[in-house]
Protein backbone atom coordinates (compact mmCIF):
# COMPACT_ATOMS: atom_id res chain seq x y z
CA UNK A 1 -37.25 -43.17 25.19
CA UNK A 2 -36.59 -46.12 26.87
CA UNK A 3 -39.09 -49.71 27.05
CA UNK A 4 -41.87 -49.00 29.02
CA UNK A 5 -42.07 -50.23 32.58
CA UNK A 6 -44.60 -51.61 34.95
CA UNK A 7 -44.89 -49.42 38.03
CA UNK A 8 -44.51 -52.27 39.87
CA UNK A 9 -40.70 -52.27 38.79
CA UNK A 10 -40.44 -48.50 39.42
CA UNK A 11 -41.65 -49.32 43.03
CA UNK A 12 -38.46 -51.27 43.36
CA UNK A 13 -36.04 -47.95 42.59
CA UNK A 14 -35.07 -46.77 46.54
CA UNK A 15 -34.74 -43.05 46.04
CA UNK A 16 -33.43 -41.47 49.27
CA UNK A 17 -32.20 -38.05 49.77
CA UNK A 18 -29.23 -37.54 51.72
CA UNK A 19 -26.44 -34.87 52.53
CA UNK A 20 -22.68 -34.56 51.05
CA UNK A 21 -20.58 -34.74 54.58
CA UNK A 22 -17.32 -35.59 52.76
CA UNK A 23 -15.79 -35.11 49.50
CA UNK A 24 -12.55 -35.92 48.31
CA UNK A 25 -10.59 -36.52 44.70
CA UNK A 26 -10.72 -39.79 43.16
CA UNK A 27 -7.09 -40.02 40.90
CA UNK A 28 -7.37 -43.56 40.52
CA UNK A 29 -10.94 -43.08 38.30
CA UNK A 30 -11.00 -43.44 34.40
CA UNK A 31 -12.54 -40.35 34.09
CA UNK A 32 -12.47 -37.12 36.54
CA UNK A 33 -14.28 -38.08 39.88
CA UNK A 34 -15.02 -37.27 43.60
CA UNK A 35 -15.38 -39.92 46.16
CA UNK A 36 -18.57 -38.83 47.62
CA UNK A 37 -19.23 -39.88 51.61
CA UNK A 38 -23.08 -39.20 51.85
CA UNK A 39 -25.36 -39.45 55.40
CA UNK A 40 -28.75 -40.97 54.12
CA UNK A 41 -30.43 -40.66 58.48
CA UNK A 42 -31.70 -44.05 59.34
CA UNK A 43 -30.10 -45.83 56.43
CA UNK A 44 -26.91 -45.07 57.22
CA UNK A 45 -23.51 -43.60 55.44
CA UNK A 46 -22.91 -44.68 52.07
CA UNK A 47 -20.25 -43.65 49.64
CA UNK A 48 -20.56 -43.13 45.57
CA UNK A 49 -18.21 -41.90 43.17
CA UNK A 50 -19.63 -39.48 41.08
CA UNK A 51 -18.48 -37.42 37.86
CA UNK A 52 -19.12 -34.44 38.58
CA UNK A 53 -15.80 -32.58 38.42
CA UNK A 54 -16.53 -30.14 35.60
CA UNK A 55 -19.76 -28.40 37.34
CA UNK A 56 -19.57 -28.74 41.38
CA UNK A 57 -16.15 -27.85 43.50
CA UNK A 58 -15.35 -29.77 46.50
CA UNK A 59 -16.78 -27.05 48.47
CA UNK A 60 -20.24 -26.75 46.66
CA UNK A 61 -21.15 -30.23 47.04
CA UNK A 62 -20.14 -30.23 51.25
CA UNK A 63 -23.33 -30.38 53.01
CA UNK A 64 -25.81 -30.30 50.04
CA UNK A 65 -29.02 -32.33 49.86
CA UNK A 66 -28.71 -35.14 47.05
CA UNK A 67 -30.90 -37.71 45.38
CA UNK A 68 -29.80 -41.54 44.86
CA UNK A 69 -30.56 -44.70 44.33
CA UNK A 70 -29.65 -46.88 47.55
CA UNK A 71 -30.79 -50.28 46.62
CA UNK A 72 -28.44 -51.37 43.44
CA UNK A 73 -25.43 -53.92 43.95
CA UNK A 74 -22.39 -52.28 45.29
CA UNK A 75 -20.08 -51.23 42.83
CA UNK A 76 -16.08 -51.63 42.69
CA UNK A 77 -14.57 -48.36 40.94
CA UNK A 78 -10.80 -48.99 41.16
CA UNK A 79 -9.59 -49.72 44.34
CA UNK A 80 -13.25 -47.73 45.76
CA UNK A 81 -16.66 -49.65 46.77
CA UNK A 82 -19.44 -47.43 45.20
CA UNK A 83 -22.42 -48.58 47.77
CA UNK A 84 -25.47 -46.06 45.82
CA UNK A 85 -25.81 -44.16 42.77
CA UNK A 86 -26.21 -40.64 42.53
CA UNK A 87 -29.01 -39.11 39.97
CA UNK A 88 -28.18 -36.06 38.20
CA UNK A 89 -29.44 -35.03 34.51
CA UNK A 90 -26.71 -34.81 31.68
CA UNK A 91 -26.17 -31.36 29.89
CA UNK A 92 -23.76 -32.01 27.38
CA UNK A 93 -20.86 -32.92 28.77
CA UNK A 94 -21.90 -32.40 32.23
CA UNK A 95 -23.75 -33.59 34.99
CA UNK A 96 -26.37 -31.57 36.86
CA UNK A 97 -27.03 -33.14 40.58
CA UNK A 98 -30.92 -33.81 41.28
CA UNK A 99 -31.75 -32.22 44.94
CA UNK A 100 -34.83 -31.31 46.74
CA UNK A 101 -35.69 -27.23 46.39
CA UNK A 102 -36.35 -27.25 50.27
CA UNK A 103 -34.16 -28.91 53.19
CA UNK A 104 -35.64 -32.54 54.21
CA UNK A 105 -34.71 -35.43 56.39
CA UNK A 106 -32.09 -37.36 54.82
CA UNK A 107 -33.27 -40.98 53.86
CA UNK A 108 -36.49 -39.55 52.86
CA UNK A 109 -38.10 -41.47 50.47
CA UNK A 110 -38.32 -40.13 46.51
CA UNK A 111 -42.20 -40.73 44.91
C-alpha cells in the first residue's frame, strides 16, 4: 500500500467519465498503444494514449464509457500531447479499463 493521504488531497483527483469517439494506433509509442480521442460533455474532448493493446480492439473501445483523471499536466508521448489519464486496474501484464456498469453523462464526476 501506498502513504496514506488526507482526503483533502483525494478531493483534488478530477475523475470524469467520458466516451471513446476515436481510436487509432500509436507506432511511434515505446510500448504497444492507442491514441485515444475521448468526449468528456461540458469539459470538452481530450485525448490520452493508453496501453491497452493486448485486451481491447479498436472496435471494443469505440463508443465505451471510460474513467480518467482530467486535471494532471498534459503529457508529451512522442510526437502526441496526452491531455488526461485513463484508470484501468493491472492484471498481469494487462490493463483492465475502469467504466461505469450503467450509461451516464460524460464529464460526470467520480466520488
Amino acid at each position: 500500500m501506498k502513504e496514506t493521504i488526507s482526503f483533502e488531497d483525494f478531493t483534488k483527483v478530477d475523475l470524469r467519465v467520458g466516451t471513446i469517439i476515436e481510436v487509432n494506433d500509436f507506432p511511434k509509442a515505446k510500448n504497444p498503444a492507442y491514441q485515444l480521442t475521448i468526449d468528456f460533455g461540458d469539459l470538452g474532448i481530450k485525448k490520452s494514449s493508453a496501453q491497452i493493446t493486448t485486451r481491447y480492439t479498436k472496435e471494443a473501445l469505440l463508443n465505451k464509457q471510460i474513467i480518467a483523471t482530467v486535471n494532471f499536466p498534459k503529457k508529451q508521448i512522442a510526437d502526441f500531447m496526452s491531455e488526461c489519464l485513463v484508470m484501468g486496474a493491472v492484471k498481469g501484464k494487462d490493463v483492465v479499463l475502469l467504466h461505469p456498469e450503467l450509461k451516464v453523462k460524460n464529464g460526470a464526476t467520480v466520488n
